[in-house]
C-alpha atoms as a PDB file:
ATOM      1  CA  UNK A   1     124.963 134.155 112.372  1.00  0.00           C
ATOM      2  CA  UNK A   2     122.045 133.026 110.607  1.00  0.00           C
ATOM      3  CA  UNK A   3     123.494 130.668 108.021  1.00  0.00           C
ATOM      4  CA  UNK A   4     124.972 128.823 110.636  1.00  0.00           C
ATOM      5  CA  UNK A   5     122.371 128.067 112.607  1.00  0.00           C
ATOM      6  CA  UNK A   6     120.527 127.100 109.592  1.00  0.00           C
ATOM      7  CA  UNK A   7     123.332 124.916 109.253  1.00  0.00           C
ATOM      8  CA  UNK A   8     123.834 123.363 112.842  1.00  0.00           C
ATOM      9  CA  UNK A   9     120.050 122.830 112.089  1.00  0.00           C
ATOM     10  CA  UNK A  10     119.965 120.889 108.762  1.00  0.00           C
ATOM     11  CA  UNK A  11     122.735 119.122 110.303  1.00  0.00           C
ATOM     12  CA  UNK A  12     120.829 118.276 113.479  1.00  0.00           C
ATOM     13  CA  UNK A  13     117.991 116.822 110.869  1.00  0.00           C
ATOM     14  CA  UNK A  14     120.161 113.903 110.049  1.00  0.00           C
ATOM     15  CA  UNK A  15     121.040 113.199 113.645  1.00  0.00           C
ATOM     16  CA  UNK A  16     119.948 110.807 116.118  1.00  0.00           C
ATOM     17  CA  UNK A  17     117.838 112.413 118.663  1.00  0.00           C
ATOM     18  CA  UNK A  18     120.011 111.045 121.188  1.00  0.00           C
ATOM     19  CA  UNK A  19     122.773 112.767 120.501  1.00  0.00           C
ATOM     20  CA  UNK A  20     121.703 115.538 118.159  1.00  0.00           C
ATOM     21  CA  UNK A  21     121.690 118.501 120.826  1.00  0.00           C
ATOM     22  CA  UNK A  22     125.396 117.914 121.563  1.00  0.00           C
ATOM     23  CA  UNK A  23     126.565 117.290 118.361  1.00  0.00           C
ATOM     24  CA  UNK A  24     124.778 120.929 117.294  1.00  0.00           C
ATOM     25  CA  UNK A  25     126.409 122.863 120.775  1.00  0.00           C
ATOM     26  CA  UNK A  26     129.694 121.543 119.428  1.00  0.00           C
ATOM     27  CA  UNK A  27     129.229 121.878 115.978  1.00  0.00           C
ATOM     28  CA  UNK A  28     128.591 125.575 116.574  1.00  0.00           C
ATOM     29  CA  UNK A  29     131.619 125.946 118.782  1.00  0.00           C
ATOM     30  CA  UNK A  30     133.906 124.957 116.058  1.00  0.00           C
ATOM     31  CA  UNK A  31     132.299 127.175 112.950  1.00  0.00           C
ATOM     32  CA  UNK A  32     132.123 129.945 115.271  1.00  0.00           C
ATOM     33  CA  UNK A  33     135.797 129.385 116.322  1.00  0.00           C
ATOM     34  CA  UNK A  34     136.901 128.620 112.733  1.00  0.00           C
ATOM     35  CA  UNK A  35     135.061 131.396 111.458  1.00  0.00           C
ATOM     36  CA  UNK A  36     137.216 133.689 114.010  1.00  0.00           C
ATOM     37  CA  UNK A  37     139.973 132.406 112.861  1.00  0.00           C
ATOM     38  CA  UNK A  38     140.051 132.918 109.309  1.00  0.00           C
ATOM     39  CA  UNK A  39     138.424 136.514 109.685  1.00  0.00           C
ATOM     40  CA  UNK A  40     141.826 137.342 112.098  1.00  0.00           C
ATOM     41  CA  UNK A  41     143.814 136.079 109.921  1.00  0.00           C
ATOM     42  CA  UNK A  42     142.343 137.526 106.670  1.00  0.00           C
ATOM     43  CA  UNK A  43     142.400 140.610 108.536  1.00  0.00           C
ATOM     44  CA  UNK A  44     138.522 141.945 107.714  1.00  0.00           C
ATOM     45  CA  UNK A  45     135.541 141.072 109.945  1.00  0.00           C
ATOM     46  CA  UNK A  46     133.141 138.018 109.278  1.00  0.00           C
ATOM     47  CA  UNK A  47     130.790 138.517 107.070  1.00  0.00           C
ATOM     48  CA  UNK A  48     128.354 136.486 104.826  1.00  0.00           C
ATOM     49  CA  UNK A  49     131.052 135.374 102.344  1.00  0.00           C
ATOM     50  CA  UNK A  50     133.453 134.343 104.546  1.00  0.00           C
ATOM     51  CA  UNK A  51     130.272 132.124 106.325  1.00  0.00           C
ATOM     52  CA  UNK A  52     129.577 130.489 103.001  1.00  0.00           C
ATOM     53  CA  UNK A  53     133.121 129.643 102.612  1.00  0.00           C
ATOM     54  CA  UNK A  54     134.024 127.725 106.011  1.00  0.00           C
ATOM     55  CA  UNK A  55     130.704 126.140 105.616  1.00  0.00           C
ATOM     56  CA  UNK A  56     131.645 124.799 102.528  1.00  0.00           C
ATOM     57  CA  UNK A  57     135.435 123.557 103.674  1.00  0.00           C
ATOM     58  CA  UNK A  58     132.685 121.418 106.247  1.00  0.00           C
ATOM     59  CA  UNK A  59     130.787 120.437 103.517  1.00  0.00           C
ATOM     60  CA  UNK A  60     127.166 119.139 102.986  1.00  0.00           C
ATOM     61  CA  UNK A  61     124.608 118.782 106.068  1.00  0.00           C
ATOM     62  CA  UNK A  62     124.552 115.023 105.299  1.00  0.00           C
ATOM     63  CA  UNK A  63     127.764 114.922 105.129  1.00  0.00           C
ATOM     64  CA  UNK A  64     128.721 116.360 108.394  1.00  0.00           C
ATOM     65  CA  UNK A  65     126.192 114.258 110.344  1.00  0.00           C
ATOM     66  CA  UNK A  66     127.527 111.106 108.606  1.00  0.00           C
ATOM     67  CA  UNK A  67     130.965 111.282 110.102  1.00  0.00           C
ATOM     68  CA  UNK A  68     129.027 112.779 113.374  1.00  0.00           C
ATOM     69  CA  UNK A  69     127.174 109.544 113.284  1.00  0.00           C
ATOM     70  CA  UNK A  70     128.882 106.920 111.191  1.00  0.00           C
ATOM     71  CA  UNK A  71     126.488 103.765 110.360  1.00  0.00           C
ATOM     72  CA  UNK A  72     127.885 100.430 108.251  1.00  0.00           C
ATOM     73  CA  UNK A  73     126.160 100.590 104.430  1.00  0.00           C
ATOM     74  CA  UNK A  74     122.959  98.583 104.105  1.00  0.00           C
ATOM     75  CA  UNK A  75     120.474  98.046 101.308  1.00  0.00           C
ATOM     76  CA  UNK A  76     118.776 100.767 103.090  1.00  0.00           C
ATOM     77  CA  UNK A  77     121.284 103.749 103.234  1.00  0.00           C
ATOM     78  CA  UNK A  78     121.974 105.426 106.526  1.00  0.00           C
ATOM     79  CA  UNK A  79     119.794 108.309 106.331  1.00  0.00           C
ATOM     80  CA  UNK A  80     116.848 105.898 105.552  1.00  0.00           C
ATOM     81  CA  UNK A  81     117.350 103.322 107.989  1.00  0.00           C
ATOM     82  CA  UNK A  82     115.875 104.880 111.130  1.00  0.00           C
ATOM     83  CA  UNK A  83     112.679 105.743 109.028  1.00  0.00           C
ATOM     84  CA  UNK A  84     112.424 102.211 107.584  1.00  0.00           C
ATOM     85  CA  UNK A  85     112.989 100.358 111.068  1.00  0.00           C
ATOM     86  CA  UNK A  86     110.264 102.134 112.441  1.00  0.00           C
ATOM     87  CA  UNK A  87     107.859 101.179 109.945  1.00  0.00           C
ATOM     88  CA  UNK A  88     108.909  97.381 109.536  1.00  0.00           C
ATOM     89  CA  UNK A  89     108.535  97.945 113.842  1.00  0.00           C
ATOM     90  CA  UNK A  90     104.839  99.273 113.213  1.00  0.00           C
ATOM     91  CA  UNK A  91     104.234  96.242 110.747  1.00  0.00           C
ATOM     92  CA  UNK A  92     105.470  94.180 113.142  1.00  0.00           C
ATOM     93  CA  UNK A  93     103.436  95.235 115.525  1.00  0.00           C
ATOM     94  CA  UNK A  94     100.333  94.971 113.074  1.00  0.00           C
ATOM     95  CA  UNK A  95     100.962  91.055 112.676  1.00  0.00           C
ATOM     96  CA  UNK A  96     101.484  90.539 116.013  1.00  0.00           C
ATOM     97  CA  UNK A  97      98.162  92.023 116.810  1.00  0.00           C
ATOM     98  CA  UNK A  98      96.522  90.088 114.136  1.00  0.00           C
ATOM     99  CA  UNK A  99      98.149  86.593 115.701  1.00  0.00           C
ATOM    100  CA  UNK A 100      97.031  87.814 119.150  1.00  0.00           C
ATOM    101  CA  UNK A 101      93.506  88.324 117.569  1.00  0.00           C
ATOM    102  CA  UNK A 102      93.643  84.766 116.114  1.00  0.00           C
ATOM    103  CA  UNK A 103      94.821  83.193 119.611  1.00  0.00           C
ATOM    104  CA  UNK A 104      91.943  85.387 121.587  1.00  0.00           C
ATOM    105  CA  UNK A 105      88.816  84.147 119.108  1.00  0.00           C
ATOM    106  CA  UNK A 106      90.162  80.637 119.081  1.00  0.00           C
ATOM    107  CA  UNK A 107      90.509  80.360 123.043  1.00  0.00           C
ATOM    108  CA  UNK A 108      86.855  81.867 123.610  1.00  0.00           C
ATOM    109  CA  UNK A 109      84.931  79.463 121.017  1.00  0.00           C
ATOM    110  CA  UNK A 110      87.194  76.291 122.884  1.00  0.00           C
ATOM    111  CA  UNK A 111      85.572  78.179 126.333  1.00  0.00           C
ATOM    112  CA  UNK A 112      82.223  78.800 125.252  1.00  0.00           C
ATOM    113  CA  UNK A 113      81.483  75.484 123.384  1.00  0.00           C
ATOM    114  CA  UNK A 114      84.353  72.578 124.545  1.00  0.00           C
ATOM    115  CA  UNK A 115      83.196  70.132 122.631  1.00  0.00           C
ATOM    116  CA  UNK A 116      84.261  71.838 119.282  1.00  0.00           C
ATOM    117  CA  UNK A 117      86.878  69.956 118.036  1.00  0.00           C
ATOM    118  CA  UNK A 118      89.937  72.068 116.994  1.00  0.00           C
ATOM    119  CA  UNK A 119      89.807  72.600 112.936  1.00  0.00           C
ATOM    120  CA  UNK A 120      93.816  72.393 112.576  1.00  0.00           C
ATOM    121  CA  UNK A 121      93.577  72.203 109.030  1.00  0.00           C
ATOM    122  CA  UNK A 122      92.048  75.824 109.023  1.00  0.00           C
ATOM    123  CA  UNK A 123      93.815  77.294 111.475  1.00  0.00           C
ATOM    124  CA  UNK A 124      97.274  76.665 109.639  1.00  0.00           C
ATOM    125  CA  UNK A 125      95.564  77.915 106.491  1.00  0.00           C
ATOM    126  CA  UNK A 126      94.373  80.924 108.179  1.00  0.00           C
ATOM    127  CA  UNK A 127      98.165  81.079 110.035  1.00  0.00           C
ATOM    128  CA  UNK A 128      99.702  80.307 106.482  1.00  0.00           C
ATOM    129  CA  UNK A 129      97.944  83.623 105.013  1.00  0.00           C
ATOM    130  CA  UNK A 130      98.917  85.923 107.669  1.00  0.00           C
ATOM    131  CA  UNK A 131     102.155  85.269 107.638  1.00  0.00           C
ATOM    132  CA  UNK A 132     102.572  85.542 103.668  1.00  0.00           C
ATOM    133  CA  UNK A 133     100.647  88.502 103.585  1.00  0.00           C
ATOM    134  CA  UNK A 134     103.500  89.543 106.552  1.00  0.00           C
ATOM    135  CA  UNK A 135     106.640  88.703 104.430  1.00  0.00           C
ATOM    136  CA  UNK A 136     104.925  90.488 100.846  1.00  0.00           C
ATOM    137  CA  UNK A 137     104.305  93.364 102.928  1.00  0.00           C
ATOM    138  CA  UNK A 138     108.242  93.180 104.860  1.00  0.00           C
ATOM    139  CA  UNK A 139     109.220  92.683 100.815  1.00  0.00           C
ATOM    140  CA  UNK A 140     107.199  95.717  99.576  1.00  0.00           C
ATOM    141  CA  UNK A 141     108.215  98.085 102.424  1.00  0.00           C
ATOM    142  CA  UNK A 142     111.858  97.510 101.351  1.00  0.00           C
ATOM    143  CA  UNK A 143     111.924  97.549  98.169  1.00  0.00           C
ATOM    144  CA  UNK A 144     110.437 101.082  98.575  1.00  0.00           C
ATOM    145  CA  UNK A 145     112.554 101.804 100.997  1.00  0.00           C
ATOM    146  CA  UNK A 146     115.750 100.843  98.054  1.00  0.00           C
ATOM    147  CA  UNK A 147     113.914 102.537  95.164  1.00  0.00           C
ATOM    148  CA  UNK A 148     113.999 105.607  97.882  1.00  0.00           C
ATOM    149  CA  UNK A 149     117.272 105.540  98.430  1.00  0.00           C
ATOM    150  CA  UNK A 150     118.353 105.537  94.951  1.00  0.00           C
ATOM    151  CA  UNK A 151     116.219 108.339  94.115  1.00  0.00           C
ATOM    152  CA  UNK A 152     117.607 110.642  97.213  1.00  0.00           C
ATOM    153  CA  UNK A 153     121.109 109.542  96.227  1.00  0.00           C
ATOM    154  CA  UNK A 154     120.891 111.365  92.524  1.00  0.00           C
ATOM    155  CA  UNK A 155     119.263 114.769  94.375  1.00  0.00           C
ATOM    156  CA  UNK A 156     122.488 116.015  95.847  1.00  0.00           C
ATOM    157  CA  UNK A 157     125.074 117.858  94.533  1.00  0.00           C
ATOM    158  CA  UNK A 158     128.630 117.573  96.938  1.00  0.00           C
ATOM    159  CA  UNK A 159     131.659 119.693  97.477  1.00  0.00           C
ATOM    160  CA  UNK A 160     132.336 122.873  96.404  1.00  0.00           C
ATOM    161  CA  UNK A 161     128.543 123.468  94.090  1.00  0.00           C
ATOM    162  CA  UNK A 162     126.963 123.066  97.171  1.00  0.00           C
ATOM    163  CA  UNK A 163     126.025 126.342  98.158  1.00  0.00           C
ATOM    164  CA  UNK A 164     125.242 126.955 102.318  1.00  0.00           C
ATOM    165  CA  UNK A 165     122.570 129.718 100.646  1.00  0.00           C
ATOM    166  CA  UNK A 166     120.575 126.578  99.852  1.00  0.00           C
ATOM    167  CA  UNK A 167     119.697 125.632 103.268  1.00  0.00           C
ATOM    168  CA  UNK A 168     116.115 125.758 104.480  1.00  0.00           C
ATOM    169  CA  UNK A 169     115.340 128.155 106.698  1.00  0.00           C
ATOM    170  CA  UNK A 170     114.732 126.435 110.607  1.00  0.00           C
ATOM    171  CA  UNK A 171     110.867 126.724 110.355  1.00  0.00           C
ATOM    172  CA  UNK A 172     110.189 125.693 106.787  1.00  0.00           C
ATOM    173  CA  UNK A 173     106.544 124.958 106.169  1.00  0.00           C
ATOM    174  CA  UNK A 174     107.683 122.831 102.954  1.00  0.00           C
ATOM    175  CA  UNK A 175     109.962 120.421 104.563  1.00  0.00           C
ATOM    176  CA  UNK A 176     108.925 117.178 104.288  1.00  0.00           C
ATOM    177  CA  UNK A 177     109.217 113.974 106.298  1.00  0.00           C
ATOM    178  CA  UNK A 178     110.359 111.309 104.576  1.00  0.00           C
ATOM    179  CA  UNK A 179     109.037 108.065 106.345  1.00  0.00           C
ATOM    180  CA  UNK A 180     105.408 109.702 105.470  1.00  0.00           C
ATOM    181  CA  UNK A 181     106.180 109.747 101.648  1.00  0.00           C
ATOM    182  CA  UNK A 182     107.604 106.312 101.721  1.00  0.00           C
ATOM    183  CA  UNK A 183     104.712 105.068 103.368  1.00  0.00           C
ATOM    184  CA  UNK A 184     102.768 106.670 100.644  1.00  0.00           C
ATOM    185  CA  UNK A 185     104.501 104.962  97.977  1.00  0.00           C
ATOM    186  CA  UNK A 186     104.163 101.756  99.844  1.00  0.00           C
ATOM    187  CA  UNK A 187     100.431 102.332  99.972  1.00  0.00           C
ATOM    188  CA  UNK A 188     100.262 102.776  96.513  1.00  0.00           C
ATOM    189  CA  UNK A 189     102.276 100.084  95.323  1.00  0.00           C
ATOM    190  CA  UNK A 190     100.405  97.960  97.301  1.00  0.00           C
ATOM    191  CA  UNK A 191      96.970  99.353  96.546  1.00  0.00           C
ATOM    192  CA  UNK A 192      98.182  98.974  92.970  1.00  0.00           C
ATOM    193  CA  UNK A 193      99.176  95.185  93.050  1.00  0.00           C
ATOM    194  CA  UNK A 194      95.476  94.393  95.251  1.00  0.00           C
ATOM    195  CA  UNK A 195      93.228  95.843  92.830  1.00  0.00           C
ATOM    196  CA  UNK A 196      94.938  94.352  89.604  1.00  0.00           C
ATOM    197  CA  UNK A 197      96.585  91.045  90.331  1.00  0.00           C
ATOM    198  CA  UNK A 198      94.286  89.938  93.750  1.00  0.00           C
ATOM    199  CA  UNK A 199      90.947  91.918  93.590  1.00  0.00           C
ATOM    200  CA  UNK A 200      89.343  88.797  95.323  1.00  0.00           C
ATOM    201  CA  UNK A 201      91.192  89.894  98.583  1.00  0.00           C
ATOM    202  CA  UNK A 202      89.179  92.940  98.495  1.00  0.00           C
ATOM    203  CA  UNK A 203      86.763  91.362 101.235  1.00  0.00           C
ATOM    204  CA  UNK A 204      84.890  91.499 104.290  1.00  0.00           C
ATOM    205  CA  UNK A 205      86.429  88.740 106.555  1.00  0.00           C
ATOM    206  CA  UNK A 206      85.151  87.046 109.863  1.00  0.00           C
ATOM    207  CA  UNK A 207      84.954  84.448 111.722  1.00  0.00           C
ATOM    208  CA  UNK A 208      82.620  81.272 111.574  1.00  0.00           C
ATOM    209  CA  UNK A 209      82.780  77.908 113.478  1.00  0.00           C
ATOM    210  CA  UNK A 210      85.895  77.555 115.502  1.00  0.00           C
ATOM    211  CA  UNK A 211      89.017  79.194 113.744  1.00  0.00           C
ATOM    212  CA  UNK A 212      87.190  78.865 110.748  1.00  0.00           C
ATOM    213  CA  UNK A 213      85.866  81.912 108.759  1.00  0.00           C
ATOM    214  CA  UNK A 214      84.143  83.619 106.083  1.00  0.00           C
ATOM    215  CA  UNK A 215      84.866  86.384 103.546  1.00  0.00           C
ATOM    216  CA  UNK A 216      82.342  88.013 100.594  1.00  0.00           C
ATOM    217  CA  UNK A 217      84.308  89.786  98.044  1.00  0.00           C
ATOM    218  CA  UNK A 218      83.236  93.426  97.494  1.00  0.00           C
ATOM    219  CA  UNK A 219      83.991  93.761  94.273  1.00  0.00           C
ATOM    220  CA  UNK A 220      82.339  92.655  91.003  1.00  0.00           C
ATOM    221  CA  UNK A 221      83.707  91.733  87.927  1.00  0.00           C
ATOM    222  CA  UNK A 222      82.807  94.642  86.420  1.00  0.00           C
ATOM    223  CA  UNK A 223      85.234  96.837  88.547  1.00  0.00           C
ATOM    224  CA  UNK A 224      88.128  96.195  85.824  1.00  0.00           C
ATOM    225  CA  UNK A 225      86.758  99.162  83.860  1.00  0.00           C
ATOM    226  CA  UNK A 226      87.896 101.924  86.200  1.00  0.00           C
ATOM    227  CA  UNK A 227      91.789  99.997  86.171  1.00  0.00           C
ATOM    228  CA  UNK A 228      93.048 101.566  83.427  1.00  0.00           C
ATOM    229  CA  UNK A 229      92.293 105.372  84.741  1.00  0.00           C
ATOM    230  CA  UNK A 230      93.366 104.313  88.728  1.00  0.00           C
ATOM    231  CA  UNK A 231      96.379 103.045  87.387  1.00  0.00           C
ATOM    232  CA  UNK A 232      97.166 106.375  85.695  1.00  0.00           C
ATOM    233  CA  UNK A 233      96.262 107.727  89.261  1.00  0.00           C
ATOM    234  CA  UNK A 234      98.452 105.363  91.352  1.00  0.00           C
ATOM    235  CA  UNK A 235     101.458 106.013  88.674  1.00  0.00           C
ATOM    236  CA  UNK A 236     101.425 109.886  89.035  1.00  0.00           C
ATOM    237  CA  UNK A 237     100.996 109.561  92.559  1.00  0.00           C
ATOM    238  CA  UNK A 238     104.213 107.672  93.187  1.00  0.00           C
ATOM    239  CA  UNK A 239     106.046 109.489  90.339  1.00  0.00           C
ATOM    240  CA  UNK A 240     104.830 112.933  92.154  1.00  0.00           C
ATOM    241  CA  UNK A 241     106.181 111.724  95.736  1.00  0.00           C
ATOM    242  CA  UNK A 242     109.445 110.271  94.397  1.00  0.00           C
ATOM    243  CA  UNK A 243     109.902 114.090  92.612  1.00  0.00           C
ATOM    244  CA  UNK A 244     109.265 115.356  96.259  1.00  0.00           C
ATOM    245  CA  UNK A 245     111.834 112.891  98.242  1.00  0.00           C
ATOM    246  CA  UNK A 246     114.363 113.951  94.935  1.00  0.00           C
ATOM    247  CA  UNK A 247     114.166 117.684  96.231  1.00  0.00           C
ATOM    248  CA  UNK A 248     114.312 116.544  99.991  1.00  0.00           C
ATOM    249  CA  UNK A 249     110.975 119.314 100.386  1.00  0.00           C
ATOM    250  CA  UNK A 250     107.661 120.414  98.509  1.00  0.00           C
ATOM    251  CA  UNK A 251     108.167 122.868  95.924  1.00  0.00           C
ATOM    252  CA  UNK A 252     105.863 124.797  94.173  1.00  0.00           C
ATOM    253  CA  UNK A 253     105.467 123.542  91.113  1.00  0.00           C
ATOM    254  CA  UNK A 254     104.906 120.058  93.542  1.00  0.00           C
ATOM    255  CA  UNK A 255     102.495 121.680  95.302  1.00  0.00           C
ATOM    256  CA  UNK A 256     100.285 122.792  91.805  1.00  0.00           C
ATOM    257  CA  UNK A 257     101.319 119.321  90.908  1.00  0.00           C
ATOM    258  CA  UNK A 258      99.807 117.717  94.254  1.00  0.00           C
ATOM    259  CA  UNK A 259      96.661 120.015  93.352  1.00  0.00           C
ATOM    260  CA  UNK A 260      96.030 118.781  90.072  1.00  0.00           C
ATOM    261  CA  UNK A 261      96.370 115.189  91.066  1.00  0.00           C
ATOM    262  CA  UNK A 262      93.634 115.790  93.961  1.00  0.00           C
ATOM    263  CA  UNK A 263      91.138 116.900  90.881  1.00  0.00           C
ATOM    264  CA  UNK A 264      91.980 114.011  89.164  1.00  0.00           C
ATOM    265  CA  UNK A 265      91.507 111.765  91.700  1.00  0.00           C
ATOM    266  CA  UNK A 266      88.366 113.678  92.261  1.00  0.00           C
ATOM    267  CA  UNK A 267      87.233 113.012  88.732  1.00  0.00           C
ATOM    268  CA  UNK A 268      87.823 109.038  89.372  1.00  0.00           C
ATOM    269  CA  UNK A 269      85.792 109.047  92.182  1.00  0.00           C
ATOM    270  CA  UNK A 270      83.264 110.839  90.785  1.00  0.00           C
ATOM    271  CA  UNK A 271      82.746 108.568  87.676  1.00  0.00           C
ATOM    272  CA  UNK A 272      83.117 104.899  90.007  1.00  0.00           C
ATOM    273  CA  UNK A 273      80.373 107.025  91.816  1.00  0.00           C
ATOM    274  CA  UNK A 274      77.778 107.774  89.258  1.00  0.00           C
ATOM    275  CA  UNK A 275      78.976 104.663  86.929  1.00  0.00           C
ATOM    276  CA  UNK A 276      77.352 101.142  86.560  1.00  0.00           C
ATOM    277  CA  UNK A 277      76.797  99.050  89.805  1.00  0.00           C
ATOM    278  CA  UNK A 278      80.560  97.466  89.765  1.00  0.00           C
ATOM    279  CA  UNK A 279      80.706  96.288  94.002  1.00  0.00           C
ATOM    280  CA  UNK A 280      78.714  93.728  95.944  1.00  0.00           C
ATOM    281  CA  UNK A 281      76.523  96.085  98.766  1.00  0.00           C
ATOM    282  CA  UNK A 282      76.661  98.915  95.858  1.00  0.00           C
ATOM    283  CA  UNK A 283      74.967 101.652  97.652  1.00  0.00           C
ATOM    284  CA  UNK A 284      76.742 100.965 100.715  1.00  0.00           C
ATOM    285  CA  UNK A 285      79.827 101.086  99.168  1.00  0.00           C
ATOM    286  CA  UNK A 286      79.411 103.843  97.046  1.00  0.00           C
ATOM    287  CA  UNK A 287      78.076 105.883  99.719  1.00  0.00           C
ATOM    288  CA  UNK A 288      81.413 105.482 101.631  1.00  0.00           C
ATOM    289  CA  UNK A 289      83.031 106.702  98.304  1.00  0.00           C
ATOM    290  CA  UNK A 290      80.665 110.020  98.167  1.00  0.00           C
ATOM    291  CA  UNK A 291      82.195 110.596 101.651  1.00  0.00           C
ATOM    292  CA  UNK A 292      85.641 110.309 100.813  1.00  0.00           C
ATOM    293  CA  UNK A 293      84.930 112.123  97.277  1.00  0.00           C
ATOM    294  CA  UNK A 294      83.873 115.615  99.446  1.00  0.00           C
ATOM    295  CA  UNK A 295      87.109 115.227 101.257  1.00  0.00           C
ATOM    296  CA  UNK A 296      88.920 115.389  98.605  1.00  0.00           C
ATOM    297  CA  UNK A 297      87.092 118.349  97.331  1.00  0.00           C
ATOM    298  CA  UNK A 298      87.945 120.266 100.074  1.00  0.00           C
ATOM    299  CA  UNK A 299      91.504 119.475 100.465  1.00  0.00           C
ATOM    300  CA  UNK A 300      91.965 120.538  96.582  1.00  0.00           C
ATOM    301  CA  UNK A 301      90.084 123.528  97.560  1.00  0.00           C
ATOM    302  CA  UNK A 302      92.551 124.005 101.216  1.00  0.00           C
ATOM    303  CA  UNK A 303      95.605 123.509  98.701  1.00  0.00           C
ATOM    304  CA  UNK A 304      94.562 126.045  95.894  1.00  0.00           C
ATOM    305  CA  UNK A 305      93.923 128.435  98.661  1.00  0.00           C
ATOM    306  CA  UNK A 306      97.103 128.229 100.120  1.00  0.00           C
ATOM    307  CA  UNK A 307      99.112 128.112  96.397  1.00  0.00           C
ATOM    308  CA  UNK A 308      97.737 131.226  95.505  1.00  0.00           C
ATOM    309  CA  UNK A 309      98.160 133.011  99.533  1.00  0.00           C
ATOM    310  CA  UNK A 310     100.738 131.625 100.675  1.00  0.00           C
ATOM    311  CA  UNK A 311     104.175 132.931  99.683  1.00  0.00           C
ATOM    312  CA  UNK A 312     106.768 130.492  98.727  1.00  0.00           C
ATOM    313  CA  UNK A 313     109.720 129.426 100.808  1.00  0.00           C
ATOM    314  CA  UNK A 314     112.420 128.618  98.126  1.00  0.00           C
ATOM    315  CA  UNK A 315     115.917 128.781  99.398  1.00  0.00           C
ATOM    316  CA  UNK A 316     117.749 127.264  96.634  1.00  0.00           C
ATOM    317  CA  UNK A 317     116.034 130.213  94.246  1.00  0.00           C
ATOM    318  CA  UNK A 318     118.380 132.536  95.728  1.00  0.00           C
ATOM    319  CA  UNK A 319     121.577 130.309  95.918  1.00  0.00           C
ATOM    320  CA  UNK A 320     120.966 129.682  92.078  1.00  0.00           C
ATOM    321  CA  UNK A 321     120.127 133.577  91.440  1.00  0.00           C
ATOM    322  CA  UNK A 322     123.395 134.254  93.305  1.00  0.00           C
ATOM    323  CA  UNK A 323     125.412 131.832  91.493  1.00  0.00           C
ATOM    324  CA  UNK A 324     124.012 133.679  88.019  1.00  0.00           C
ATOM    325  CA  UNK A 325     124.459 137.307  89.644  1.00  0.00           C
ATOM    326  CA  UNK A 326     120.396 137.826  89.053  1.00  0.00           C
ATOM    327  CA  UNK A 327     118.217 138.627  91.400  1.00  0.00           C
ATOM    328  CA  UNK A 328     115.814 135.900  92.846  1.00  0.00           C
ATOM    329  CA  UNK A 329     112.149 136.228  92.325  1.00  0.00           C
END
């Protein structure tokens, strides 16, 4: 039966890996033998309606792999929490590198010139920084992570509207996965809060006399002029991947949305690019920006091409055209 492996699938989705191929085996077991059951005793064979219906006496994917997998409540809701310990893991990770970095510099400059006297003053500064840039960062990522969870919570209809129709089909080229879109909003949140409250961190950093060190801001006064339309940018950005966590997948009218934003972006790029001088190194920098302008080109250009080839995978098109009795388009 299709619809329920489509089912066990969605199901499996919300599993640990650990356990997720043995919950699906048995999860199958039971509809199947369930399913038997209730076509015996109805007396007719087992067919599509009768699918629908035991599936939704189980109830919702998320649901099912909730008492599956039971996990205590947290700030971050279940289904979240895997997702955001991996990225406060990789951030982690990040700072730890940077400390490492710190220890490695200071330890060669005490063995290449000993009688440097240890700038302790500096090096707790430079400590000091890393780890408040650590904790805004921790702060950010969950906050995201709760705004996230809010969102996802409002997207999902339980009981008996849920309709097993709905389900995705196992290899759906619109599913999405939702640790990349929260990183994305983190990104832009913190892109967002950089360029408007701390532009001054926007700087090329290194290292002078022992664990001292140097920065020169890249950008110039003068940059403030393009906030207002990167602003715009960043907002529709996050509003655009909070729509797409909402629906749990792209859709299409995401997807022309996505498209759209790409030009837009395009058309900020384009006019830092041929605008007044508004970064320290100008031509440098600007020449990284031409770079990253003709990617962007051409990923508008890949995503047109695929919104107007590519046929689009809409499962809960037919659930609501079969709720309605009209035929899906």
């Amino acid at each position: 039966m299709e619809l329920i492996d489509r089912y066990v699938h969605e199901v499996g989705q919300h599993l640990p890996r650990r356990i997720r191929a043995d919950v699906q085996a048995e999860l199958r077991s039971l509809l199947l033998d369930t399913l038997e059951e209730r076509a015996r005793a109805a007396g007719r064979p087992a067919d599509s309606e009768l699918v629908k219906k035991v599936l939704r006496e189980f109830g919702t994917p998320e649901d099912v792999a909730e008492r599956y997998a039971p996990q205590p409540r947290y700030l971050i809701g279940p289904r979240l929490f895997p997702a955001y310990k991996m990225t406060i893991g990789i951030m982690a990770l990040v700072v730890a590198a940077l400390f490492l970095a710190f220890f490695v510099v200071g330890v060669l400059r005490i063995i290449h010139r000993p009688a440097d006297a240890v700038n302790l003053r500096a090096a707790l500064d430079v400590v000091g920084k890393i780890l408040f840039t650590a904790f805004f960062n921790f702060g950010l990522v969950t906050l995201v992570f709760a705004i996230v969870e809010r969102v996802q919570q409002q997207r999902e209809v339980r009981g008996e509207s849920w309709d097993p129709a709905s389900l995705p089909p196992v290899d759906d080229p619109d599913r999405i996965t939702p640790a990349s879109h929260v990183f994305s909003l983190y990104a832009i949140l913190a892109l967002a809060i950089l360029f408007n409250f701390y532009p001054d961190w926007v700087a090329i950093v290194g290292f002078g006399q022992l664990l001292g060190r140097w920065r020169l801001p890249l950008l110039r006064p003068e940059f403030s002029m393009h906030l207002p339309l990167l602003n715009v940018w960043w907002g529709l950005a996050f509003a655009l991947n909070l729509l797409v966590l909402r629906h749990g997948r792209w859709r299409r009218e995401t997807r022309w949305a996505e498209f759209g934003l790409g030009l837009f972006s395009a058309v900020v790029l384009l006019l830092i690019i041929t605008g007044p001088p508004v970064f320290r190194y100008n031509r440098h920098v600007k020449g990284i920006l031409l770079g990253l302008l003709a990617i962007v080109v051409i990923e508008a250009g890949e995503r047109l091409y695929h919104l107007l080839t590519r046929k689009p995978c809409e499962p809960w098109r037919a659930a609501e055209a079969g709720a309605s009795g009209e035929p899906a388009d």
